[in-house]
PDB file of N, CA and C in Angstrom:
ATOM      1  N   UNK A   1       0.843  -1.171   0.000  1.00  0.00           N
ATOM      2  CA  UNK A   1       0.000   0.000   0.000  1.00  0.00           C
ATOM      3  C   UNK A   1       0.891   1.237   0.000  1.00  0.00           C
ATOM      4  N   UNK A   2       0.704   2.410  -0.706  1.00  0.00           N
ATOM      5  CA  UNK A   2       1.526   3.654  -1.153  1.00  0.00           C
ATOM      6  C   UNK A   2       0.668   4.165  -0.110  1.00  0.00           C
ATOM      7  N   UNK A   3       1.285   5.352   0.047  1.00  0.00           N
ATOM      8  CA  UNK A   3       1.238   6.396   0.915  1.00  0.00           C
ATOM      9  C   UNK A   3      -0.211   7.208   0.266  1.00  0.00           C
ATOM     10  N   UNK A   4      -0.323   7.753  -1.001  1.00  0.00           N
ATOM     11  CA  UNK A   4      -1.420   8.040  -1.824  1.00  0.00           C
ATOM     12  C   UNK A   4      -2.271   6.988  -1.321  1.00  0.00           C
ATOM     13  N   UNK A   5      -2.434   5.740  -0.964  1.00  0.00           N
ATOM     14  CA  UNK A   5      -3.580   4.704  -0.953  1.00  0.00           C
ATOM     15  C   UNK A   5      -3.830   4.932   0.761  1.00  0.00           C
ATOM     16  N   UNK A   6      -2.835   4.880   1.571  1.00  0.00           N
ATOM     17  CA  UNK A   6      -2.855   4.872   2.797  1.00  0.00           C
ATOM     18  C   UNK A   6      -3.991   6.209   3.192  1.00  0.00           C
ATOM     19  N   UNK A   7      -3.448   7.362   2.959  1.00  0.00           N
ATOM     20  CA  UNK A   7      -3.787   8.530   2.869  1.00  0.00           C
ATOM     21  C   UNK A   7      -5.486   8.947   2.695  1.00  0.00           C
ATOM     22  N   UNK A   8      -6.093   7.640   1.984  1.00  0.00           N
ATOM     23  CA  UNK A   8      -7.670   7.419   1.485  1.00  0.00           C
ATOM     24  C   UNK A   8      -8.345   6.385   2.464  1.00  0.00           C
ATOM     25  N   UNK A   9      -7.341   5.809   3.356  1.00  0.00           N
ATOM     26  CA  UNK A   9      -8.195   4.471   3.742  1.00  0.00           C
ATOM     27  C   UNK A   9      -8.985   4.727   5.291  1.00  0.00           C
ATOM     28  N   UNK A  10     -10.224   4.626   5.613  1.00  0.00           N
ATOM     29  CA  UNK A  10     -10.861   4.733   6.589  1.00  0.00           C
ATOM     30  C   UNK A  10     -10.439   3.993   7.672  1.00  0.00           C
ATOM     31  N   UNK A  11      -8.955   4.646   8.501  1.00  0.00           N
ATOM     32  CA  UNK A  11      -8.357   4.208   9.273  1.00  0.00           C
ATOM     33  C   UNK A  11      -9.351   3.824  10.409  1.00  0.00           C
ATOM     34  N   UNK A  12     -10.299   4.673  11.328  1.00  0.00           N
ATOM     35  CA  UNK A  12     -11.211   4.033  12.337  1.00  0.00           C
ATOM     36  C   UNK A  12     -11.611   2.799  11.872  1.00  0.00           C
ATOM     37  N   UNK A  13     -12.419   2.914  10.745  1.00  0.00           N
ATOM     38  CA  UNK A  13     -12.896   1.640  10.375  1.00  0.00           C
ATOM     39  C   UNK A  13     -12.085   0.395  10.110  1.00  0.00           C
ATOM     40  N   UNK A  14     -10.488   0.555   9.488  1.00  0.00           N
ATOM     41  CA  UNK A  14     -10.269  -0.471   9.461  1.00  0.00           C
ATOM     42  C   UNK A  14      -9.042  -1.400  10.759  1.00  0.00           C
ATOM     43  N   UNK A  15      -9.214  -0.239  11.386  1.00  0.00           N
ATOM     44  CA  UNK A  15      -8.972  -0.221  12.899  1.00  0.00           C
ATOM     45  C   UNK A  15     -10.254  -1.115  13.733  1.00  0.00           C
ATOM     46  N   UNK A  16     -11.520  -0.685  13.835  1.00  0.00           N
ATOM     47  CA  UNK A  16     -12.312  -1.398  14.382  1.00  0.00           C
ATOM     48  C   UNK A  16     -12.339  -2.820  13.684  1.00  0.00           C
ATOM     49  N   UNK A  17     -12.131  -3.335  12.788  1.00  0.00           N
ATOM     50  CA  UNK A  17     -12.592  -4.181  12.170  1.00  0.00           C
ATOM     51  C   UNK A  17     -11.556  -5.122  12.835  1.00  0.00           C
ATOM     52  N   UNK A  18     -10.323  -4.927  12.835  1.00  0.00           N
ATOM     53  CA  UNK A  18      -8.862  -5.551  12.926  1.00  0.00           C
ATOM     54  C   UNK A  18      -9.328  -5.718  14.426  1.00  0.00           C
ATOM     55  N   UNK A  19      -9.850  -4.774  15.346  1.00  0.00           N
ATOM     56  CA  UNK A  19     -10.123  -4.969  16.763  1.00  0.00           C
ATOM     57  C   UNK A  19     -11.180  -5.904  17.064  1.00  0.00           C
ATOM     58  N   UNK A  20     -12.188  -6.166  16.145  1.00  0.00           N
ATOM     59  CA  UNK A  20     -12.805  -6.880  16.391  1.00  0.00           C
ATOM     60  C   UNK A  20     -12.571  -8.459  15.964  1.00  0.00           C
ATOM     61  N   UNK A  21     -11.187  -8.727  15.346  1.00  0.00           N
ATOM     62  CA  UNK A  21     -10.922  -9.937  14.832  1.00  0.00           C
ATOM     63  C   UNK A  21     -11.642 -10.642  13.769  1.00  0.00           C
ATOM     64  N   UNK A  22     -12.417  -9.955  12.935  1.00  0.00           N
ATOM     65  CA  UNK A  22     -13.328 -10.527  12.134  1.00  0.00           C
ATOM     66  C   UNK A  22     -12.477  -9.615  10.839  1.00  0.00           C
ATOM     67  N   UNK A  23     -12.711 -11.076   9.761  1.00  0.00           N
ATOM     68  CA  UNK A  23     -12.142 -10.478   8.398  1.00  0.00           C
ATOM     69  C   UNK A  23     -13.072  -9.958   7.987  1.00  0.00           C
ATOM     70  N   UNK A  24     -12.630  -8.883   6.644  1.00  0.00           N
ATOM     71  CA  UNK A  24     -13.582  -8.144   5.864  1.00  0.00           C
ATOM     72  C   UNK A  24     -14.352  -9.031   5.378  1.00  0.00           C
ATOM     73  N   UNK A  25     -14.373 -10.295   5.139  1.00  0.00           N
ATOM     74  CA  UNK A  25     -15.218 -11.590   4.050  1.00  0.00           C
ATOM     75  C   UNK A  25     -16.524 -11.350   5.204  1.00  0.00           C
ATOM     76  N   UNK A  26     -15.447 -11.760   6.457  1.00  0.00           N
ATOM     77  CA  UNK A  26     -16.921 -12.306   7.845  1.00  0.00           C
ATOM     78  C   UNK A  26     -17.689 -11.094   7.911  1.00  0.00           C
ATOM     79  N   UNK A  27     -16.934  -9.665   7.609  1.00  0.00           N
ATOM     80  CA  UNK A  27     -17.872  -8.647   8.338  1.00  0.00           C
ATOM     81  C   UNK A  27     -18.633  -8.159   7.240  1.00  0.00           C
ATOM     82  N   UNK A  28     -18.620  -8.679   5.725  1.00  0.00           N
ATOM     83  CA  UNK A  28     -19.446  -8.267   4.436  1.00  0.00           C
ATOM     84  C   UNK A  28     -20.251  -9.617   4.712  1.00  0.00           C
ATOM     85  N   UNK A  29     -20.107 -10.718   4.784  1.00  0.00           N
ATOM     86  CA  UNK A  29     -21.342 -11.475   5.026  1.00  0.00           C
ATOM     87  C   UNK A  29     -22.314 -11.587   6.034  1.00  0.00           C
ATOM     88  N   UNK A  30     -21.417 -11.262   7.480  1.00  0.00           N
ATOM     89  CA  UNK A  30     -22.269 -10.983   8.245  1.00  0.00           C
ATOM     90  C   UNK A  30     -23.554  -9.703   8.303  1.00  0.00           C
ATOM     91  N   UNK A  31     -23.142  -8.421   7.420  1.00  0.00           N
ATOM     92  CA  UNK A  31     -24.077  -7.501   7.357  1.00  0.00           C
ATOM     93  C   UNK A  31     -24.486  -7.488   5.612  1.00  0.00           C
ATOM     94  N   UNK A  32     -24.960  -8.547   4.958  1.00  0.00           N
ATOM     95  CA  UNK A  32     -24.708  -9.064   3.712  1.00  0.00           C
ATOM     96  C   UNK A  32     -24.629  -7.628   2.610  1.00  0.00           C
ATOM     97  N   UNK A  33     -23.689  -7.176   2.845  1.00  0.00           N
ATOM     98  CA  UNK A  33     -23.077  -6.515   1.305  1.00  0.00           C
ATOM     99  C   UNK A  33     -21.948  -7.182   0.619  1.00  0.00           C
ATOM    100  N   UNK A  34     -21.696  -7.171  -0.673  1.00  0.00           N
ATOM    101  CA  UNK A  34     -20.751  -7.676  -1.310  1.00  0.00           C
ATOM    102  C   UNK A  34     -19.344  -7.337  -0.339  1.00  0.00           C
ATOM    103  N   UNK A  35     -18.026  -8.128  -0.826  1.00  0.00           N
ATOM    104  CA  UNK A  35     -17.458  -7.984   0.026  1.00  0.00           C
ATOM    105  C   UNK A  35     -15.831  -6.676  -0.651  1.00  0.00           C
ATOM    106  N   UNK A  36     -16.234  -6.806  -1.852  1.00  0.00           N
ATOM    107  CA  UNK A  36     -16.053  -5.721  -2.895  1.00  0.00           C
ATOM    108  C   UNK A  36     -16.762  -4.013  -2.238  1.00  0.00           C
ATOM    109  N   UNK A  37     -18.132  -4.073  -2.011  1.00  0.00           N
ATOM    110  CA  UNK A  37     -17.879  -3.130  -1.454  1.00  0.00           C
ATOM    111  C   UNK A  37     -17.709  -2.294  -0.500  1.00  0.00           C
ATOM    112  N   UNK A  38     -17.445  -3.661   0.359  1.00  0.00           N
ATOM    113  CA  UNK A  38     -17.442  -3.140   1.643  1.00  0.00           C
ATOM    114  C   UNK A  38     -15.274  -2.490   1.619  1.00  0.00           C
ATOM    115  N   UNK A  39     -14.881  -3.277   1.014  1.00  0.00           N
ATOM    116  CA  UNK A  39     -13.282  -3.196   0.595  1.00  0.00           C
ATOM    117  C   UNK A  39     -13.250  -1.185   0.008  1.00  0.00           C
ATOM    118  N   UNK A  40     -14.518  -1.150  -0.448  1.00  0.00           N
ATOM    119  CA  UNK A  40     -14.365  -0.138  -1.205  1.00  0.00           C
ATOM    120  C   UNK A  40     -14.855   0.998  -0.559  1.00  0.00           C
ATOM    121  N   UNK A  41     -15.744   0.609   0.928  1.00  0.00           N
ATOM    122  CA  UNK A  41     -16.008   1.598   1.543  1.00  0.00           C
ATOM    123  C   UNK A  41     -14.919   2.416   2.597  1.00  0.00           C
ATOM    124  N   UNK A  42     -13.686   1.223   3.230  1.00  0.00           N
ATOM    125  CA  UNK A  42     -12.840   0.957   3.674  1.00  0.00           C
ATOM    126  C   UNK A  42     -11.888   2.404   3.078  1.00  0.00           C
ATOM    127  N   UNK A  43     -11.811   1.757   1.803  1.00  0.00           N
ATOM    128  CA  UNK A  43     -10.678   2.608   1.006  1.00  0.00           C
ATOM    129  C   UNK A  43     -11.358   3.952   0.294  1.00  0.00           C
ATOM    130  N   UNK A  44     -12.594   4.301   1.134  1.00  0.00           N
ATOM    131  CA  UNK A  44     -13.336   5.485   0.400  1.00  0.00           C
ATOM    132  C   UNK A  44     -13.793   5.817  -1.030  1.00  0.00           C
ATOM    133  N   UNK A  45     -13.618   4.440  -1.328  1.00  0.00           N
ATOM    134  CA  UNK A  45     -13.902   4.857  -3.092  1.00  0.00           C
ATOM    135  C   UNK A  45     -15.395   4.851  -3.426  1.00  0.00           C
ATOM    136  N   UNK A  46     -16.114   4.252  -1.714  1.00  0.00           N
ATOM    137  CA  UNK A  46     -17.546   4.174  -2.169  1.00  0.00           C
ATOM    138  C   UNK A  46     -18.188   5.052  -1.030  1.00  0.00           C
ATOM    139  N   UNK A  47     -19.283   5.496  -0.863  1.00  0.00           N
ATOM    140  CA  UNK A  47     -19.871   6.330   0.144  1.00  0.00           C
ATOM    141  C   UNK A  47     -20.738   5.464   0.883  1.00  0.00           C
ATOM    142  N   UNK A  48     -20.812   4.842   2.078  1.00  0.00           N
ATOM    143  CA  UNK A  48     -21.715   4.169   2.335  1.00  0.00           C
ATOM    144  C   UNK A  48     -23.055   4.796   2.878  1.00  0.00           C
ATOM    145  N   UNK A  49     -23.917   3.701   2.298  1.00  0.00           N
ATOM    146  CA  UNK A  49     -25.207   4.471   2.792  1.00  0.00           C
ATOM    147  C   UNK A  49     -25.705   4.302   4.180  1.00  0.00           C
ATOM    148  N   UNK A  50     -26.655   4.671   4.660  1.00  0.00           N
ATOM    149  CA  UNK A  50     -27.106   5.216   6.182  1.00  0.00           C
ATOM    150  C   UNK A  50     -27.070   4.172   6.864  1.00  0.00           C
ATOM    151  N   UNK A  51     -27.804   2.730   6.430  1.00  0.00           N
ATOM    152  CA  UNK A  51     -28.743   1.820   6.457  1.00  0.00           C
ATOM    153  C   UNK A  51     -27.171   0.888   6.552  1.00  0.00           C
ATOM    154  N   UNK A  52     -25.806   0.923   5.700  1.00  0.00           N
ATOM    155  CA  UNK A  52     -24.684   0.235   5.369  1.00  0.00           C
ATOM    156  C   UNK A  52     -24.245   0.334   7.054  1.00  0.00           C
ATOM    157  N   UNK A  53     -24.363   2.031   7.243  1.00  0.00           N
ATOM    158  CA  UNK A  53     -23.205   2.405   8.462  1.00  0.00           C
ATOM    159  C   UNK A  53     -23.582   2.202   9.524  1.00  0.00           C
ATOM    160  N   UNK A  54     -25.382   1.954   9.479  1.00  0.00           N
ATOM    161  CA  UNK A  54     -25.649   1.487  10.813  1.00  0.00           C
ATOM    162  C   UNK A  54     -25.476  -0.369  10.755  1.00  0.00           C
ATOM    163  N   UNK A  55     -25.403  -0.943  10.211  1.00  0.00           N
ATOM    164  CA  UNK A  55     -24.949  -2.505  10.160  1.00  0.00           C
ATOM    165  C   UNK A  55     -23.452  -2.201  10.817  1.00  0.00           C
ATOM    166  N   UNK A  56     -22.866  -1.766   9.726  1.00  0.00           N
ATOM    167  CA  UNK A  56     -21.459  -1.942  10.010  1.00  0.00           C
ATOM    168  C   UNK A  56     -20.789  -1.812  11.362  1.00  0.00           C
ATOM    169  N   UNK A  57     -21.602  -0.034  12.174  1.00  0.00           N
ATOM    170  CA  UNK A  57     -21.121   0.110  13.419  1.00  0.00           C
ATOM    171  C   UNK A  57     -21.555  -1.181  14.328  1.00  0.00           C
ATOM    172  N   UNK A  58     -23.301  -1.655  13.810  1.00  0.00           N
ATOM    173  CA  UNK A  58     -23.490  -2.770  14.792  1.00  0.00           C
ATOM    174  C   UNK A  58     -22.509  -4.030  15.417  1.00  0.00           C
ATOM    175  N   UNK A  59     -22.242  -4.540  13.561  1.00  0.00           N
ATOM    176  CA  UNK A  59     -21.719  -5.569  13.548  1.00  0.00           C
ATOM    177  C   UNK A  59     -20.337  -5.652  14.154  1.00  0.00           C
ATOM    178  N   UNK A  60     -19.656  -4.062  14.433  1.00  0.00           N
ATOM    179  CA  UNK A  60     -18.093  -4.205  15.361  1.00  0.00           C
ATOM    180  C   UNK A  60     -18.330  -3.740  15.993  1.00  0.00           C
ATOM    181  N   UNK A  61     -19.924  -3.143  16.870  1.00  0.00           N
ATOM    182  CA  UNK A  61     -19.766  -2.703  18.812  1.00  0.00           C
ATOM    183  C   UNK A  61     -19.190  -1.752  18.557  1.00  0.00           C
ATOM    184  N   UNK A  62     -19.400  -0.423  17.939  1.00  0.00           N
ATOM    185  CA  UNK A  62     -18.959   0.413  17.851  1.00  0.00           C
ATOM    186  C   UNK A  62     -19.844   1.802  17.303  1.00  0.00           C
ATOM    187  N   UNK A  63     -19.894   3.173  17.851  1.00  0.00           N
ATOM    188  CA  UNK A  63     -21.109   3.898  17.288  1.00  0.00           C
ATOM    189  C   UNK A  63     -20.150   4.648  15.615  1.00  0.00           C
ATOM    190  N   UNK A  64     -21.375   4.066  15.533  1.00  0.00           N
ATOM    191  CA  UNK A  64     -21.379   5.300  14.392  1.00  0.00           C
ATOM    192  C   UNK A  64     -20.796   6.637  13.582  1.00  0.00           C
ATOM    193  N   UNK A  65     -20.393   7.055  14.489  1.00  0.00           N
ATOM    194  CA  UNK A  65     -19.747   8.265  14.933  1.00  0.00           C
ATOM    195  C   UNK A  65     -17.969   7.991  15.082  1.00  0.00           C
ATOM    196  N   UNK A  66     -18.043   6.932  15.258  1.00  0.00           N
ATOM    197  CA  UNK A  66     -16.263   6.643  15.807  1.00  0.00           C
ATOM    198  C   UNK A  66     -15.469   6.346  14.429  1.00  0.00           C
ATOM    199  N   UNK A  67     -16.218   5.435  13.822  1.00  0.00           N
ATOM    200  CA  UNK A  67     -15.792   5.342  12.071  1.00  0.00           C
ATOM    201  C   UNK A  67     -16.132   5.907  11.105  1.00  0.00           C
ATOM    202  N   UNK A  68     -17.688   6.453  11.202  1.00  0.00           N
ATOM    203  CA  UNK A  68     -17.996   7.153  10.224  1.00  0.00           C
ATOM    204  C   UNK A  68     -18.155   8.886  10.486  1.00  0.00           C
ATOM    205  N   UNK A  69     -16.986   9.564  10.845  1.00  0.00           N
ATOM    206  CA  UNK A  69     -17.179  11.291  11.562  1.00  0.00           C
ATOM    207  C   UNK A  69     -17.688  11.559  10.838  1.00  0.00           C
ATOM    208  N   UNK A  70     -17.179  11.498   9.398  1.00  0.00           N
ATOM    209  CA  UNK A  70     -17.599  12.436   8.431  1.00  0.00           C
ATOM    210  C   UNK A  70     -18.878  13.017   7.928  1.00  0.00           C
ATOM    211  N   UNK A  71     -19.730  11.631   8.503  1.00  0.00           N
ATOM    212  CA  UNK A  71     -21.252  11.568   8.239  1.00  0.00           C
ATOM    213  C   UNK A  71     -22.306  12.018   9.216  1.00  0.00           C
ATOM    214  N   UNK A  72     -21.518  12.256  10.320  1.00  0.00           N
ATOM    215  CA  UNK A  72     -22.437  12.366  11.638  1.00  0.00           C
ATOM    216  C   UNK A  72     -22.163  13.886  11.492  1.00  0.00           C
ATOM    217  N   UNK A  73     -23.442  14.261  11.919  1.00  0.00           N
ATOM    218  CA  UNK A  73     -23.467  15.682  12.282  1.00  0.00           C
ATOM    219  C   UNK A  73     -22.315  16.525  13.449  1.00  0.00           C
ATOM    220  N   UNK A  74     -22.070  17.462  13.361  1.00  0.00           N
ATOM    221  CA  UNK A  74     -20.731  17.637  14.823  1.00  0.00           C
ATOM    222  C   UNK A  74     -21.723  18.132  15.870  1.00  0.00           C
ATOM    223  N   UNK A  75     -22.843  17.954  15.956  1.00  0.00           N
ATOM    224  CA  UNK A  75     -23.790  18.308  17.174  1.00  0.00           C
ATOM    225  C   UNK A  75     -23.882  16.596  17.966  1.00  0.00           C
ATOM    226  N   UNK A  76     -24.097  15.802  17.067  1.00  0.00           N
ATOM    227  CA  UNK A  76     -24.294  14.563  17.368  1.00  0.00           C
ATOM    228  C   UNK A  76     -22.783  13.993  17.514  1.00  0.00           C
ATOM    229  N   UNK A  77     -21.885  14.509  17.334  1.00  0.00           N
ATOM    230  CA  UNK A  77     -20.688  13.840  17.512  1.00  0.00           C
ATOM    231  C   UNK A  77     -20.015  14.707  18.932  1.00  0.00           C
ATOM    232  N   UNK A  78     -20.202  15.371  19.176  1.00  0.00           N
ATOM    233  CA  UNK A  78     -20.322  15.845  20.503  1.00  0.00           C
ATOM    234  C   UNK A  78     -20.989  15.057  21.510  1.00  0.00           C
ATOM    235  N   UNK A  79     -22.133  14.838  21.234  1.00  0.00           N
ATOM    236  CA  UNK A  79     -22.732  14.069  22.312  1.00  0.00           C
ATOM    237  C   UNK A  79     -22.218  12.452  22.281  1.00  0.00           C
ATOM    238  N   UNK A  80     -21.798  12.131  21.365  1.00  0.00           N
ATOM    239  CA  UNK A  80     -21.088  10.499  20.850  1.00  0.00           C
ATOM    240  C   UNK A  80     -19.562  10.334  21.552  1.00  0.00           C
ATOM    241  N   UNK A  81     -18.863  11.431  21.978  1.00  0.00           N
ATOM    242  CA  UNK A  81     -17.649  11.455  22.398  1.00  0.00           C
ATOM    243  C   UNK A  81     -17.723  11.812  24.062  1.00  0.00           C
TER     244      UNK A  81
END
């Protein structure tokens, strides 16, 4: 991975994921999206939708807010921290 690739990749997220010991295969089947795009949400090339980010936080015990900042409002991420 280049520094340009590093630089794009949704470090919380692929931080929680690694913390939770579950591979990207287990954590795209377990919240059934392809596992393509979940790889792709990872590396920001895809935007996940609302409905994606609330699985995803479920499925690693984690809010919402901790992997996905960008999406949460900063009123609601105030109260999340």
């Amino acid at each position: 991975m280049n520094s340009q690739t590093l630089a794009n990749v949704n470090m919380a997220l692929k931080l929680a994921i690694v913390h939770s010991r579950m591979t990207q295969r287990r954590l795209a089947r377990r919240i059934r999206i392809d596992e393509t795009r979940l790889s792709r949400i990872i590396s920001r090339q895809a935007i996940p939708f609302p409905r994606e980010r609330k699985k995803i936080a479920r499925a690693l015990k984690v809010s919402e807010a901790e992997i996905f900042p960008e999406t949460v409002p900063q009123s609601e991420q105030a109260v999340s921290a």
